[in-house]
N, C-alpha and C. Protein backbone atom coordinates (compact mmCIF):
# COMPACT_ATOMS: atom_id res chain seq x y z
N UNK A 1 0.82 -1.18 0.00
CA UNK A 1 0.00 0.00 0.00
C UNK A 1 0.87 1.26 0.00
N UNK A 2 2.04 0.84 0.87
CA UNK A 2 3.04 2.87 1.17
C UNK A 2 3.41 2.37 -0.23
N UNK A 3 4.52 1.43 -0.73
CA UNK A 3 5.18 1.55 -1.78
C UNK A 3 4.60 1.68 -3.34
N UNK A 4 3.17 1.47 -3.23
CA UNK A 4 2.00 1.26 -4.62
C UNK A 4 1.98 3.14 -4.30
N UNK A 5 1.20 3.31 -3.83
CA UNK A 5 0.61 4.36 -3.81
C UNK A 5 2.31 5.67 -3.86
N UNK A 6 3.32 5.52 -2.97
CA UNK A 6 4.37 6.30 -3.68
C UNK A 6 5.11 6.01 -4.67
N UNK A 7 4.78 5.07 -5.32
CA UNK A 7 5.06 4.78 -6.92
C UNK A 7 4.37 5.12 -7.77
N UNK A 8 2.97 5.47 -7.69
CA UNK A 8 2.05 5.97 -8.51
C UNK A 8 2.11 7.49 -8.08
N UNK A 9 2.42 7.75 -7.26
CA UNK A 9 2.65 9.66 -7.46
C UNK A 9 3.85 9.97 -7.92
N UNK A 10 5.26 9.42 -7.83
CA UNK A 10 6.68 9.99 -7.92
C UNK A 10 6.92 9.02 -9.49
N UNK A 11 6.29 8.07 -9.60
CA UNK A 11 6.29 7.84 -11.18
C UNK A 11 8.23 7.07 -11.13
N UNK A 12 8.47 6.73 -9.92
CA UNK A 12 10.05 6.61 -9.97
C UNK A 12 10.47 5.13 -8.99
N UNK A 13 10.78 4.34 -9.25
CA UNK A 13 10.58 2.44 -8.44
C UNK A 13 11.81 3.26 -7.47
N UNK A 14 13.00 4.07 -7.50
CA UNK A 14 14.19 4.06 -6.35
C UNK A 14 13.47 4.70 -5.60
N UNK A 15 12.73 6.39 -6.29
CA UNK A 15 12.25 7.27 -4.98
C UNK A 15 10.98 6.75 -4.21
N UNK A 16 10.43 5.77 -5.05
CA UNK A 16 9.11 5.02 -4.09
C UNK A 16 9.93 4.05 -3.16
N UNK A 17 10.73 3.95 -3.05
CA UNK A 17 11.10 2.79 -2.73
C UNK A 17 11.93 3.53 -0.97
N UNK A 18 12.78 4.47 -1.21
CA UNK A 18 13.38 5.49 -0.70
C UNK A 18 12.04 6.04 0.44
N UNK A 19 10.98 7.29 -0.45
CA UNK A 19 9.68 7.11 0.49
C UNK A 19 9.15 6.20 1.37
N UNK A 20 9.11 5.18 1.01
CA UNK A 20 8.11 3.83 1.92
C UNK A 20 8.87 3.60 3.21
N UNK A 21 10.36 3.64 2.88
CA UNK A 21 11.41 3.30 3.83
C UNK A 21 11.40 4.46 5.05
N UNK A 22 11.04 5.88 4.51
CA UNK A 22 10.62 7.44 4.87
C UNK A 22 9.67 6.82 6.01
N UNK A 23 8.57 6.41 5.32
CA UNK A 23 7.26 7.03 5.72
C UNK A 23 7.44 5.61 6.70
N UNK A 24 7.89 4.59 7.03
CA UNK A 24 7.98 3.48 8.21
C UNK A 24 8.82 4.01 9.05
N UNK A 25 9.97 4.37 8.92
CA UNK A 25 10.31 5.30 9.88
C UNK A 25 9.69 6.05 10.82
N UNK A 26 8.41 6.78 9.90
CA UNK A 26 7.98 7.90 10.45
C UNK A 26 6.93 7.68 11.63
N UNK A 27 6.46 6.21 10.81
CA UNK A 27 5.25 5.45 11.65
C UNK A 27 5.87 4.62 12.98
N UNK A 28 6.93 4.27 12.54
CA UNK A 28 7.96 3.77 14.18
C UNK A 28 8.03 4.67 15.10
N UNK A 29 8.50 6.34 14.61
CA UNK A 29 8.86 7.06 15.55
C UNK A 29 7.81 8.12 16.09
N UNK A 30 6.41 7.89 15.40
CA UNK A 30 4.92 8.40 15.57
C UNK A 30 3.93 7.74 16.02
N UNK A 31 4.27 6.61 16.09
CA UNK A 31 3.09 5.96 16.37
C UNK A 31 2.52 6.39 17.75
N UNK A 32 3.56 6.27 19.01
CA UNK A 32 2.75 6.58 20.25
C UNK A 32 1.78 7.95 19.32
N UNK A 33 2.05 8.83 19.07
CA UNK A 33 1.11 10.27 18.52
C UNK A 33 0.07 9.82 17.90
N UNK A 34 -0.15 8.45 17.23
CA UNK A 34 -1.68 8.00 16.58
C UNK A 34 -3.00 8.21 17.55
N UNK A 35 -3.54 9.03 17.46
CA UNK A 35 -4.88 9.39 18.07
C UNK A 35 -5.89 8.14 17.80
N UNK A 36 -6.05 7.63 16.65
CA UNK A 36 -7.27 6.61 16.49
C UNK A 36 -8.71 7.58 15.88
N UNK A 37 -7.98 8.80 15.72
CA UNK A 37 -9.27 9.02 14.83
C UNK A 37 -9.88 9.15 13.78
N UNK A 38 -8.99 8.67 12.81
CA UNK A 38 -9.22 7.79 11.48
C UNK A 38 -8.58 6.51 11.84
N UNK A 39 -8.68 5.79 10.63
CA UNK A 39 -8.38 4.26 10.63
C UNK A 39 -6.83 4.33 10.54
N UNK A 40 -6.13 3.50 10.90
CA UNK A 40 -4.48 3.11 11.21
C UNK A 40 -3.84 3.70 9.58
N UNK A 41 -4.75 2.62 8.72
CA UNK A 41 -4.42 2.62 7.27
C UNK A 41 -4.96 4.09 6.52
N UNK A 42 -5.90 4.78 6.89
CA UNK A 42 -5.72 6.77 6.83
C UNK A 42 -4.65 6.98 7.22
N UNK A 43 -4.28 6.77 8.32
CA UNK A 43 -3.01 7.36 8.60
C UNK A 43 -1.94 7.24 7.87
N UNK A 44 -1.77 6.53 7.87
CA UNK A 44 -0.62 5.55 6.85
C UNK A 44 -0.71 6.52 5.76
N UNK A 45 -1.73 5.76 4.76
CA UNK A 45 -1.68 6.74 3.83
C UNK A 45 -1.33 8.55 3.42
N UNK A 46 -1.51 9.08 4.78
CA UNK A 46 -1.43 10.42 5.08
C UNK A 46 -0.09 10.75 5.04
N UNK A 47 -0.04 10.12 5.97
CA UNK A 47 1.68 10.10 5.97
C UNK A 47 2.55 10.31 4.80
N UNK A 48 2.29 8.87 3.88
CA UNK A 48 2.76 8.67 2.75
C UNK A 48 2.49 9.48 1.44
N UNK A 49 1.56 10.18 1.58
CA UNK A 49 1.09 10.87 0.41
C UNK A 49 1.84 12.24 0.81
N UNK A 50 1.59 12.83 1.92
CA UNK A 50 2.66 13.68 2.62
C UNK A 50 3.70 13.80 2.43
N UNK A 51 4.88 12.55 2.68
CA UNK A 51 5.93 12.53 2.33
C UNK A 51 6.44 12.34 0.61
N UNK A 52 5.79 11.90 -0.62
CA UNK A 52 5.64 11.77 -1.75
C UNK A 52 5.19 13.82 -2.03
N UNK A 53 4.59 14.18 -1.41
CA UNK A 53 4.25 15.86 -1.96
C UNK A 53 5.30 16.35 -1.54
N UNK A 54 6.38 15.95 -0.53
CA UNK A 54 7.21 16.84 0.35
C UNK A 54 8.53 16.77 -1.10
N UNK A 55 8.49 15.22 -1.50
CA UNK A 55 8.88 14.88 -2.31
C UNK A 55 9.62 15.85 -3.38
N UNK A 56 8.34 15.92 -4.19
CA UNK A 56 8.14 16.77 -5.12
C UNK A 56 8.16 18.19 -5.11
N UNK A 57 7.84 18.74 -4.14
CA UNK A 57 8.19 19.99 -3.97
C UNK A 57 9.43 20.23 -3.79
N UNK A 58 10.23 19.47 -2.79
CA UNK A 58 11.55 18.95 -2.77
C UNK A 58 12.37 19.73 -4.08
N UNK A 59 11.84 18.41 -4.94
CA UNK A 59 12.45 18.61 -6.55
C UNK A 59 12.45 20.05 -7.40
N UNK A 60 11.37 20.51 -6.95
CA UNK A 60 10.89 21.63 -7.40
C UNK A 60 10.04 20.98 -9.29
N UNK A 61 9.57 20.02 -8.84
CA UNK A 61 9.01 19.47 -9.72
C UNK A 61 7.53 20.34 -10.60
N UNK A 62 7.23 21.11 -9.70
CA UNK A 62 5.73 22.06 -9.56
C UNK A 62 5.94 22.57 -10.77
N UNK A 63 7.08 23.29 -10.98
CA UNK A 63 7.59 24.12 -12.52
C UNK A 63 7.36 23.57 -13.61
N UNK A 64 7.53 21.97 -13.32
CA UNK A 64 7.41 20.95 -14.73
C UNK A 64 5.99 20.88 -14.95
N UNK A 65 5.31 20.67 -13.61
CA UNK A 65 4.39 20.02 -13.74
C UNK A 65 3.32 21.04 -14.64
N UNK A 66 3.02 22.68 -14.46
CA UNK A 66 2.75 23.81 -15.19
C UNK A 66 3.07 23.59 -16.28
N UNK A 67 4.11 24.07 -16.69
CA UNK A 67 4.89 24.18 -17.88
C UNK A 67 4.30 22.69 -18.94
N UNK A 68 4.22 21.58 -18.60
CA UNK A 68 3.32 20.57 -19.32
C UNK A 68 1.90 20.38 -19.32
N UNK A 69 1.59 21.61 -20.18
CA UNK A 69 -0.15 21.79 -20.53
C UNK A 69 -0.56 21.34 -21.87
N UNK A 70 0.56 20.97 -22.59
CA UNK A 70 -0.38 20.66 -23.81
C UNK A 70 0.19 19.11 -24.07
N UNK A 71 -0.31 18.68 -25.34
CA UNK A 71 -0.19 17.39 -25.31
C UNK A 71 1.00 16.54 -26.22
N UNK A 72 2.19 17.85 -26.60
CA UNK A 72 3.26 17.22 -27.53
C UNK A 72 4.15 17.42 -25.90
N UNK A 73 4.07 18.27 -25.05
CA UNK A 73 4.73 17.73 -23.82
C UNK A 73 4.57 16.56 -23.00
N UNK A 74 2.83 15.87 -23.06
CA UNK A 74 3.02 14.91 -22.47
C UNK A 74 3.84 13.64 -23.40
N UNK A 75 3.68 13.81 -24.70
CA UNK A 75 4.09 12.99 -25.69
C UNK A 75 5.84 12.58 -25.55
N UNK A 76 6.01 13.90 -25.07
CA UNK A 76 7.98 14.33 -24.55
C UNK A 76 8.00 13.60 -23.79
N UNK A 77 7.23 13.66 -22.93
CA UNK A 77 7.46 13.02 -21.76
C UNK A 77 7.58 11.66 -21.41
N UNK A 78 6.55 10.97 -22.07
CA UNK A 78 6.48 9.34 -22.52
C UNK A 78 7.71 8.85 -23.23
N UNK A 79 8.22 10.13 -24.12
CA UNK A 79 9.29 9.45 -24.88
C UNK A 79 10.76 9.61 -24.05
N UNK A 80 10.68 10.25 -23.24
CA UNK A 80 11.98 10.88 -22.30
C UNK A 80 12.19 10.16 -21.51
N UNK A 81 10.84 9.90 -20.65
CA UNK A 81 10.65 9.48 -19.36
C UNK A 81 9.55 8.16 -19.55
N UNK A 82 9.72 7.12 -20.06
CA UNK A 82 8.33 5.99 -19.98
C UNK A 82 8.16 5.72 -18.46
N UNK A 83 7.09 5.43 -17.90
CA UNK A 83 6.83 4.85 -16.84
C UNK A 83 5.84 4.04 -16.81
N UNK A 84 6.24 2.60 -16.54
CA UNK A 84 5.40 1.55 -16.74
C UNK A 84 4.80 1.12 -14.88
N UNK A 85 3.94 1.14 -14.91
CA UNK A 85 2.99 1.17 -13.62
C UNK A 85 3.00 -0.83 -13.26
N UNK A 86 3.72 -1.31 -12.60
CA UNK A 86 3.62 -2.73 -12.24
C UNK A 86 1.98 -3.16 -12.49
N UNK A 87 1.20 -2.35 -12.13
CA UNK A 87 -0.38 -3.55 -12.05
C UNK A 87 -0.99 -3.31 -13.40
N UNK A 88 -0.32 -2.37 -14.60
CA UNK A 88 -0.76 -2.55 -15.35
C UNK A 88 -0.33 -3.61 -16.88
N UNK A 89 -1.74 -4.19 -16.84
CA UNK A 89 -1.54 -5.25 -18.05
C UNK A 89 -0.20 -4.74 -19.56
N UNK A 90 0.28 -5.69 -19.57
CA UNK A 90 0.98 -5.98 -20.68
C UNK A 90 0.66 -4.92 -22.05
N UNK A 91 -0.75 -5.26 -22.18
CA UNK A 91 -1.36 -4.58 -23.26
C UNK A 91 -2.05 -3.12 -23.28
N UNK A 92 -2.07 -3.01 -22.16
CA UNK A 92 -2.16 -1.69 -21.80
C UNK A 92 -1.30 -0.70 -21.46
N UNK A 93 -0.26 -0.63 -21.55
CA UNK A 93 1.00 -0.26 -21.24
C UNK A 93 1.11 0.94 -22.14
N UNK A 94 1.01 0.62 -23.06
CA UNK A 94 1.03 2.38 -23.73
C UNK A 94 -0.13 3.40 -23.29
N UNK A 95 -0.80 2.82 -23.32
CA UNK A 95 -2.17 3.81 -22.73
C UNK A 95 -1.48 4.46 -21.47
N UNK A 96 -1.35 2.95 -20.63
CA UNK A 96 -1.15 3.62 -19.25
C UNK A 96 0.39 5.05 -19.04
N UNK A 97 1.60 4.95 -19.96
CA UNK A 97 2.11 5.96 -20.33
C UNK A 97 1.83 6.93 -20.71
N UNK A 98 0.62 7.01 -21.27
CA UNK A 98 0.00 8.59 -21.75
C UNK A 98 -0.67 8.60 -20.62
N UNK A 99 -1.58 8.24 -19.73
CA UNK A 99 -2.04 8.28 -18.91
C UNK A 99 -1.31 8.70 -17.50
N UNK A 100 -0.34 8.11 -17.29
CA UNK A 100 0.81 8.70 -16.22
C UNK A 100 1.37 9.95 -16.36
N UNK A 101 1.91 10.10 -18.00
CA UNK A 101 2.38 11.22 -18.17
C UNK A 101 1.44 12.84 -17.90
N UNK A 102 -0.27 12.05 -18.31
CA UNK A 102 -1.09 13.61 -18.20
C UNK A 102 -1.01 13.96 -16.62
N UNK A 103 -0.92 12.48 -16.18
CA UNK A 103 -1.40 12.60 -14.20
C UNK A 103 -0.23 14.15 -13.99
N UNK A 104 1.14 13.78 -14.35
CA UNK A 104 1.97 13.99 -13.94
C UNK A 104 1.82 16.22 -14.12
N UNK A 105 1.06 16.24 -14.98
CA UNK A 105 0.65 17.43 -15.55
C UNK A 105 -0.18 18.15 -14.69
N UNK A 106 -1.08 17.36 -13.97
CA UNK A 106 -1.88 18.28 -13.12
C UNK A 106 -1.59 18.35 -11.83
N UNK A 107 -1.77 19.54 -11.16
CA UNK A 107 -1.93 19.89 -10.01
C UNK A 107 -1.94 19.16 -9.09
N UNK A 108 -0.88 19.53 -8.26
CA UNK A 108 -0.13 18.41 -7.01
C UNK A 108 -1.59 18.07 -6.07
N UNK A 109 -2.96 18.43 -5.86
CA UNK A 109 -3.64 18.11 -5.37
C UNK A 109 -4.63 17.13 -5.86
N UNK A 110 -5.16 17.74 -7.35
CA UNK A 110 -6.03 16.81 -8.62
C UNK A 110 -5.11 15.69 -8.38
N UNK A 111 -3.66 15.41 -8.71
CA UNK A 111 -2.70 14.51 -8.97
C UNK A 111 -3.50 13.69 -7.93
N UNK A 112 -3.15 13.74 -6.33
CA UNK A 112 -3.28 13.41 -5.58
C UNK A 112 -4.40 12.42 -5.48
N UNK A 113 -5.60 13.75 -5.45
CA UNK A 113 -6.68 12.53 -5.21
C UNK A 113 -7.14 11.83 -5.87
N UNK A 114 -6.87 11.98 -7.46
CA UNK A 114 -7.03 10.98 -8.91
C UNK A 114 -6.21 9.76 -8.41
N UNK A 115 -4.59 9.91 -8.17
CA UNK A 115 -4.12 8.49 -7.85
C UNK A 115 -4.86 7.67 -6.73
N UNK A 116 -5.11 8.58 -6.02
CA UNK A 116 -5.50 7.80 -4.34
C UNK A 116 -7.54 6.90 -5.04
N UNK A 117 -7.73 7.95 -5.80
CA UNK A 117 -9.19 7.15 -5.89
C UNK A 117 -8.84 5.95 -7.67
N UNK A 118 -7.99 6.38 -8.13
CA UNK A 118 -8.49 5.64 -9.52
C UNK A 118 -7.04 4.54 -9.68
N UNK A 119 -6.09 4.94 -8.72
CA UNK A 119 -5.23 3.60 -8.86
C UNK A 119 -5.30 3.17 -7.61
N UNK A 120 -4.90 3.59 -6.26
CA UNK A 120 -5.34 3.01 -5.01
C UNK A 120 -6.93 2.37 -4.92
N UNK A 121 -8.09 2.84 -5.56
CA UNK A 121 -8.94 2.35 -5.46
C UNK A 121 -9.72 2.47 -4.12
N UNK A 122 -9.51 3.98 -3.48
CA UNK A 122 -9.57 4.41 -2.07
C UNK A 122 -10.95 5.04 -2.13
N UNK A 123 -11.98 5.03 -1.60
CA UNK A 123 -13.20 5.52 -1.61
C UNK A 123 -12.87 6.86 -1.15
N UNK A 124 -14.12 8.00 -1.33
CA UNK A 124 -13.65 9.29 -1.73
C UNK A 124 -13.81 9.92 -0.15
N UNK A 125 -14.69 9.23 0.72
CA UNK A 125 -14.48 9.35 2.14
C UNK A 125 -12.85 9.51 2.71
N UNK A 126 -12.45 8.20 2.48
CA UNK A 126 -11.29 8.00 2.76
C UNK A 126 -10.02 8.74 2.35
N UNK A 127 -10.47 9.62 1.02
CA UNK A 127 -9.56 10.24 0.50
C UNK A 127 -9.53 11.49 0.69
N UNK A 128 -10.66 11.88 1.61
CA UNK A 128 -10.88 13.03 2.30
C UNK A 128 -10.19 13.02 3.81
N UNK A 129 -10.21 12.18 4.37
CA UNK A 129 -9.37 11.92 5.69
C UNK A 129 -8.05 11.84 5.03
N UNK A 130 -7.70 11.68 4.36
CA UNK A 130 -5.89 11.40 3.65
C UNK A 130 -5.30 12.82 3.35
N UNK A 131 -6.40 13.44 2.97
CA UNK A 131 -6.10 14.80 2.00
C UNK A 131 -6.08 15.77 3.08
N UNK A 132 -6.69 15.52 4.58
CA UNK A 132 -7.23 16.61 5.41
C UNK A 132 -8.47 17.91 4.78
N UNK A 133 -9.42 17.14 3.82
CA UNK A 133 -10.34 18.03 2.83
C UNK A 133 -11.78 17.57 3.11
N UNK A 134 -12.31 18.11 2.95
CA UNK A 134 -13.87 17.91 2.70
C UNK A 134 -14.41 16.60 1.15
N UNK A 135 -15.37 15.86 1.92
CA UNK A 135 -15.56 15.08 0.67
C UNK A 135 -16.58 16.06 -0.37
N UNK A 136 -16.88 17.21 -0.77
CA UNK A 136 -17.32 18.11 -1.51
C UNK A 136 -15.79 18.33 -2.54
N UNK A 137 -14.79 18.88 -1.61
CA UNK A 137 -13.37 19.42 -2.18
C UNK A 137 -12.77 17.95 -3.33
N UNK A 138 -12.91 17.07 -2.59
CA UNK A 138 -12.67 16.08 -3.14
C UNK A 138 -13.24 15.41 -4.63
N UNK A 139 -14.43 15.44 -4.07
CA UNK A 139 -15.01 15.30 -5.41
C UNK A 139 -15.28 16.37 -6.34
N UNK A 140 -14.57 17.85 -6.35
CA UNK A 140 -14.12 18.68 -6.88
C UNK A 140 -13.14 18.36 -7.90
N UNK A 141 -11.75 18.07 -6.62
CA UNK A 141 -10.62 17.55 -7.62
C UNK A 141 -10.88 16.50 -8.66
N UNK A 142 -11.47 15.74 -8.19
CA UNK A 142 -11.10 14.59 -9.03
C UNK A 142 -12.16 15.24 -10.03
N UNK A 143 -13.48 15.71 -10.05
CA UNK A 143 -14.32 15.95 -11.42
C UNK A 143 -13.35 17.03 -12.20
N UNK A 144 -12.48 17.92 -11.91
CA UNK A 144 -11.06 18.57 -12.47
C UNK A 144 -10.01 18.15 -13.00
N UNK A 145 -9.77 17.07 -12.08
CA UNK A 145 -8.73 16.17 -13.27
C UNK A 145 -9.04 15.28 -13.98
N UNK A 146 -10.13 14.54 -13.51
CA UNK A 146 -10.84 13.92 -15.39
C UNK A 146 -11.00 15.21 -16.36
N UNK A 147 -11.44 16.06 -16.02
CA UNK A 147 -11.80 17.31 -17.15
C UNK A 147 -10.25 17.77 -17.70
N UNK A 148 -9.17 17.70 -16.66
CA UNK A 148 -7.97 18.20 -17.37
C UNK A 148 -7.13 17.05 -17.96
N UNK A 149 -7.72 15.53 -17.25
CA UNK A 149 -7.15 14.53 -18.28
C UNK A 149 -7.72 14.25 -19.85
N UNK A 150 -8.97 14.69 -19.52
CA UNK A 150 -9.73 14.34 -20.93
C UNK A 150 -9.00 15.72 -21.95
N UNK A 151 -9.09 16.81 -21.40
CA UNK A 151 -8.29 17.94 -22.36
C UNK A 151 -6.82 17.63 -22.84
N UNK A 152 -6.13 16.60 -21.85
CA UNK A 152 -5.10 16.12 -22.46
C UNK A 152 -5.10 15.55 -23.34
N UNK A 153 -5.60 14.59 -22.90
CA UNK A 153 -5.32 13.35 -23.18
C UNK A 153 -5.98 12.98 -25.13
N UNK A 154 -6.91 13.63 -25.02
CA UNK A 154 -7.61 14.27 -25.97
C UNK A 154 -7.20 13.86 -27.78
N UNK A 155 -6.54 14.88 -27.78
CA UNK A 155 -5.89 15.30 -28.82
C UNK A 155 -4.57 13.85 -29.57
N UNK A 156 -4.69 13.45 -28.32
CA UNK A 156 -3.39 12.50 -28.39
C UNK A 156 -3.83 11.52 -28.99
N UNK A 157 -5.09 10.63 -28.96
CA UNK A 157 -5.80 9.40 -29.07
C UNK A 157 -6.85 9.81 -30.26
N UNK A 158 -7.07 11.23 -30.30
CA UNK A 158 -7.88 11.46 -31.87
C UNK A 158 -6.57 11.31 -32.97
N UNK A 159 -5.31 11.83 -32.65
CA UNK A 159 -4.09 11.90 -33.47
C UNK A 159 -3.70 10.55 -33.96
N UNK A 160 -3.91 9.70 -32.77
CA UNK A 160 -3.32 8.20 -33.07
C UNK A 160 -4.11 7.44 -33.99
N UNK A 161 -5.20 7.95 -33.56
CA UNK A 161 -6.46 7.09 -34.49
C UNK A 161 -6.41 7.03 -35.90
N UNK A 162 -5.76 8.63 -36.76
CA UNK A 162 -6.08 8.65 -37.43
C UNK A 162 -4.58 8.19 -38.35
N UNK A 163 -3.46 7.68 -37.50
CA UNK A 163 -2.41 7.37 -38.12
C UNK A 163 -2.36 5.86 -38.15
């Protein structure tokens, strides 16, 4: 769950790998501080999604992430940078590259709760206790980043079609 879920935001198997190792640490040396007022595994996740944003800001990744609004950047990006997602099928693998690459495009929060609900598979409750947000806010983001994945993503899959 830490190492899926910071592999699907950092898009990177060393720095997910690096994170998970982060975020157990963090839960060794926090745990007495667990209140119990979300579930163990909210927490967890909090943590981890936490440390994956600290991540990235870190990098100063935010600049990239702007700067890739249209769709011959995400195309750059697939070709620069492939990132193949472990749970996805064989045959889906190119999709899921254009698909990673648009994630990677939006907004460190959309990002967020799109991975946590559409690859974690985290109900939107839950992704509201993760996020520290309202399940209104939530289901904000995510109806925003389907709308800014579909504007991506878009152009890319009418282009392919017709080649």
């Amino acid at each position: 769950m830490v190492y899926n879920t910071a592999l699907s935001i950092t898009q990177d198997a060393a720095i997910a790998d690096d994170i998970a190792q982060e975020v157990f640490i963090s839960i060794f040396r926090s745990i007495g501080s667990f209140k119990g007022n979300s579930g163990l595994s909210t927490w967890i996740y909090r943590i981890t999604v936490n440390k994956c944003l600290d991540h990235v800001r870190m990098q100063k990744r935010i600049a990239w992430f702007k700067s890739a609004s249209d769709y011959s950047a995400i195309e750059q990006s697939v070709a620069q940078r492939p990132f193949d997602h472990p749970g996805v099928l064989l045959e889906q693998r190119e999709q899921a590259r254009y698909l990673f690459a648009a994630i990677r495009t939006l907004p460190l929060n959309q990002q967020t709760a799109f991975v946590l609900a559409h690859v974690e598979d985290l109900p939107q409750k839950e992704i509201a206790a993760i996020m520290d947000i309202s399940l209104k806010a939530v289901e904000s983001l995510l109806q925003r980043a389907k709308a800014g994945l579909r504007k991506k993503l878009e152009p890319i899959y009418d282009r392919r079609k017709t080649q």
